[in-house]
N, C-alpha and C. Protein backbone atom coordinates (compact mmCIF):
# COMPACT_ATOMS: atom_id res chain seq x y z
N UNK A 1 -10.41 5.59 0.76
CA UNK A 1 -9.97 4.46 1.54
C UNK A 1 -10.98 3.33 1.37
N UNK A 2 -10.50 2.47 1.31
CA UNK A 2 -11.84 0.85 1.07
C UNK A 2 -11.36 0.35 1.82
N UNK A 3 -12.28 -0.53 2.27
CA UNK A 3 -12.50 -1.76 3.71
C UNK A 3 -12.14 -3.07 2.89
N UNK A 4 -10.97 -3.71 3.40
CA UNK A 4 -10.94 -5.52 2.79
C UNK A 4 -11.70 -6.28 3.84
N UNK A 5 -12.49 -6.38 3.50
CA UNK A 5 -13.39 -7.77 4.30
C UNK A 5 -12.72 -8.65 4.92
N UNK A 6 -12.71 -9.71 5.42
CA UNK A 6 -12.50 -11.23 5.63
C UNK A 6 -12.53 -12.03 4.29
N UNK A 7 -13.72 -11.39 3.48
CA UNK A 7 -14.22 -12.68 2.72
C UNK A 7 -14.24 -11.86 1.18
N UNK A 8 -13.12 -10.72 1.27
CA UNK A 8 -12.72 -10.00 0.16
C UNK A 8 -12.17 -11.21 -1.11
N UNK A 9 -12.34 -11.50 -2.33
CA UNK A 9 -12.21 -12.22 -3.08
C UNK A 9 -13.00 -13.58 -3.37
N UNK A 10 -14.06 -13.74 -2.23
CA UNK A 10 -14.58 -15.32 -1.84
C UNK A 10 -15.50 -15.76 -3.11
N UNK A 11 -15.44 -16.68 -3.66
CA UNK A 11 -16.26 -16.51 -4.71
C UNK A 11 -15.49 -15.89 -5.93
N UNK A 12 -14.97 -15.43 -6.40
CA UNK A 12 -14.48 -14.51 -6.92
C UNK A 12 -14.65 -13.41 -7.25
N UNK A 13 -15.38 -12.90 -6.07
CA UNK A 13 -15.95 -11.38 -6.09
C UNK A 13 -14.51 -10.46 -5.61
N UNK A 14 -15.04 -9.51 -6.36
CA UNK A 14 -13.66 -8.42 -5.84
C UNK A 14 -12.24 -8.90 -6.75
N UNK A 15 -11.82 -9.26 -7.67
CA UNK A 15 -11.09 -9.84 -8.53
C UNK A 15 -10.41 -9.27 -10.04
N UNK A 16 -11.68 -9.43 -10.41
CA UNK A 16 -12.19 -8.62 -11.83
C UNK A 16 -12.60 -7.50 -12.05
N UNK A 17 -12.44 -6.61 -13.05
CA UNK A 17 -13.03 -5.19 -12.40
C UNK A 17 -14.37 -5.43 -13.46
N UNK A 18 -15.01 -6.56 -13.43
CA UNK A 18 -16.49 -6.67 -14.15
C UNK A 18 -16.97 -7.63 -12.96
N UNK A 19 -16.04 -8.26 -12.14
CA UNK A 19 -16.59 -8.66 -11.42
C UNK A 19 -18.03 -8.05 -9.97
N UNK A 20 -18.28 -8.48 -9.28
CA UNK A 20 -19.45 -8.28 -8.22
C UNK A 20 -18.51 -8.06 -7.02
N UNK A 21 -18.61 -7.14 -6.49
CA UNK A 21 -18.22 -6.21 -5.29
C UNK A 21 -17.36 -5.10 -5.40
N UNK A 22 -17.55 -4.90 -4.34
CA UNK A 22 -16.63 -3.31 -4.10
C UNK A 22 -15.92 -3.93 -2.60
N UNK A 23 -14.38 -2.90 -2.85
CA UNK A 23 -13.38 -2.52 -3.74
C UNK A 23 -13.05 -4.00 -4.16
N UNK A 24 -12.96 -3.42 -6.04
CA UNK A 24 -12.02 -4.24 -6.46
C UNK A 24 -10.40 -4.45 -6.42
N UNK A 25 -10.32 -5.83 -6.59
CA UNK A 25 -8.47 -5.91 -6.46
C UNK A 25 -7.49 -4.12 -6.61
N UNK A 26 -8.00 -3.76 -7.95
CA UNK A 26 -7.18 -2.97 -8.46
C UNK A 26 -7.59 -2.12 -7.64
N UNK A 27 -8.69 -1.57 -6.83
CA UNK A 27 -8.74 -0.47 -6.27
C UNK A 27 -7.70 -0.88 -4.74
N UNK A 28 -7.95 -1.70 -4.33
CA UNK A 28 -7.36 -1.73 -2.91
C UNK A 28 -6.03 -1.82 -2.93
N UNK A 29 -5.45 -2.11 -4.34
CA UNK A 29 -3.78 -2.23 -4.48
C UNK A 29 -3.45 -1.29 -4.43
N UNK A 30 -4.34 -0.16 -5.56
CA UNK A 30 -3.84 1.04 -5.71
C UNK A 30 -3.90 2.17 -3.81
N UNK A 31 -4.87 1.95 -3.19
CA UNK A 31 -4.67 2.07 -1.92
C UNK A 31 -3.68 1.75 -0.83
N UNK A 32 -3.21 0.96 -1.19
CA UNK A 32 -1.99 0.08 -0.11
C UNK A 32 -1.06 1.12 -1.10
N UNK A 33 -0.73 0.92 -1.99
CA UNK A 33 0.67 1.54 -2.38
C UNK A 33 0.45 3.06 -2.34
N UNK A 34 -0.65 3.54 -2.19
CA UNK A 34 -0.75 5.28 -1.58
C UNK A 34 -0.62 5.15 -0.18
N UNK A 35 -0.94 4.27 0.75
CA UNK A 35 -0.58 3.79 2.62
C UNK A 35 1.20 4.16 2.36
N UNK A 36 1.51 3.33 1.48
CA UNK A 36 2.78 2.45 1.60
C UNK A 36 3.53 3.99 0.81
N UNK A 37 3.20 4.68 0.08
CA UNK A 37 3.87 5.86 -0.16
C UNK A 37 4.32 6.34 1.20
N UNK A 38 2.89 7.00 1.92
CA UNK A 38 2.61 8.00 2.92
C UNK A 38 3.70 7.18 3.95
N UNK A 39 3.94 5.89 4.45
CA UNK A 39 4.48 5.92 5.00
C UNK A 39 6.15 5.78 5.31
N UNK A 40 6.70 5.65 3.66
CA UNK A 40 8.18 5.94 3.19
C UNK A 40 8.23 7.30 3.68
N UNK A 41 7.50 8.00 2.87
CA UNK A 41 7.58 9.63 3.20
C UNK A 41 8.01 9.55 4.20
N UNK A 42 7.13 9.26 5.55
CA UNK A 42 7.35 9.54 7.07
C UNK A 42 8.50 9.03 6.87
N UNK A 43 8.55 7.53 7.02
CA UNK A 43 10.15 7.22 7.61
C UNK A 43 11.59 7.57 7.34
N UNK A 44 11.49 7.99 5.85
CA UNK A 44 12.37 9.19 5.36
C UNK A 44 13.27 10.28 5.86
N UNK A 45 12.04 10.70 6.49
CA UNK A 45 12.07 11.95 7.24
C UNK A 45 12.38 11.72 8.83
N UNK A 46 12.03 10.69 9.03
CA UNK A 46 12.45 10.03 10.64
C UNK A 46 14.09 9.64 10.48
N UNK A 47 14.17 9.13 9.33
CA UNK A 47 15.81 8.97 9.13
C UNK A 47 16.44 10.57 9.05
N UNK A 48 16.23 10.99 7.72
CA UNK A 48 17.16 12.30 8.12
C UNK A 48 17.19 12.88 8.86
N UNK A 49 16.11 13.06 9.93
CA UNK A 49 16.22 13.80 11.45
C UNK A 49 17.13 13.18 12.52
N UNK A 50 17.04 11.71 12.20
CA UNK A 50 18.67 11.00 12.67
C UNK A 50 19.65 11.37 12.65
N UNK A 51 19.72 12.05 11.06
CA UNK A 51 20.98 12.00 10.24
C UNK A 51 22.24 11.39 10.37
N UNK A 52 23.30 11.05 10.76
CA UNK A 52 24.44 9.83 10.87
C UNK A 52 24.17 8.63 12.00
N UNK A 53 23.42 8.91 12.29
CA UNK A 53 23.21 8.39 13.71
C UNK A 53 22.59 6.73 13.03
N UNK A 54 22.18 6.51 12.08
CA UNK A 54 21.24 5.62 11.78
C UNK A 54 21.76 4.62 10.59
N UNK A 55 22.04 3.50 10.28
CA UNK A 55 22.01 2.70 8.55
C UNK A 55 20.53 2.57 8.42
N UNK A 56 19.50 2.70 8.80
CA UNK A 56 18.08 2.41 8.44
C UNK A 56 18.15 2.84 6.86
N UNK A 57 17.29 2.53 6.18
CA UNK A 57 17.06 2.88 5.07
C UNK A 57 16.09 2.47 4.11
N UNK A 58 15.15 3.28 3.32
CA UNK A 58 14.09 2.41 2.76
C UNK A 58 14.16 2.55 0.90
N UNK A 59 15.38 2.37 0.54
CA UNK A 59 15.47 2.69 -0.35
C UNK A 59 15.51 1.05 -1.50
N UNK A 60 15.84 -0.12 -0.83
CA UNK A 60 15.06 -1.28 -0.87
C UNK A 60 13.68 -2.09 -1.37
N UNK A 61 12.80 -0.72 -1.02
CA UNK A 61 11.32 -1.08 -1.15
C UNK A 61 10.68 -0.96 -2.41
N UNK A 62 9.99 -1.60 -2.99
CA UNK A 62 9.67 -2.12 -4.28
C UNK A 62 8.01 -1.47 -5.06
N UNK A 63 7.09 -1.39 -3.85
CA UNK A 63 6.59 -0.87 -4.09
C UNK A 63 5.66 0.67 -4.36
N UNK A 64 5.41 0.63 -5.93
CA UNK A 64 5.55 2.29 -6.45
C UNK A 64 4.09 2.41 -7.47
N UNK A 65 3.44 3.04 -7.15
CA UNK A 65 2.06 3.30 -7.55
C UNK A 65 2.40 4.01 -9.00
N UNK A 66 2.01 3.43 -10.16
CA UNK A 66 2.39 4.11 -11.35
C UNK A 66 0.91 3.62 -12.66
């Protein structure tokens, strides 16, 4: 898990992966879209425990860690 600062990118630190700081861009993207997995999973599963009861659906969502 990595911490985004306030002042994550300032300067252009955190950007480049030669750039100066930690986490870089690519690491914290790749983090959000493992969040953003874990929490399809859940809601998934919050829908089919609905089952007819619901149109919710997250099948819409775009982002996919590859």
């Amino acid at each position: 898990m990595v911490a985004i600062k306030e002042n994550f990118g300032e300067g252009g630190a955190n950007l480049t992966p030669a750039g100066q700081g930690e986490p870089t861009l690519a690491q914290a993207l790749r983090d959000i879209a493992d969040d953003l997995a874990m929490l399809k999973a859940a809601v998934d599963q919050i829908i089919a425990d609905l089952g007819t009861s619901t149109t919710a659906s997250t099948t819409d969502l775009k982002t996919q860690k590859g």
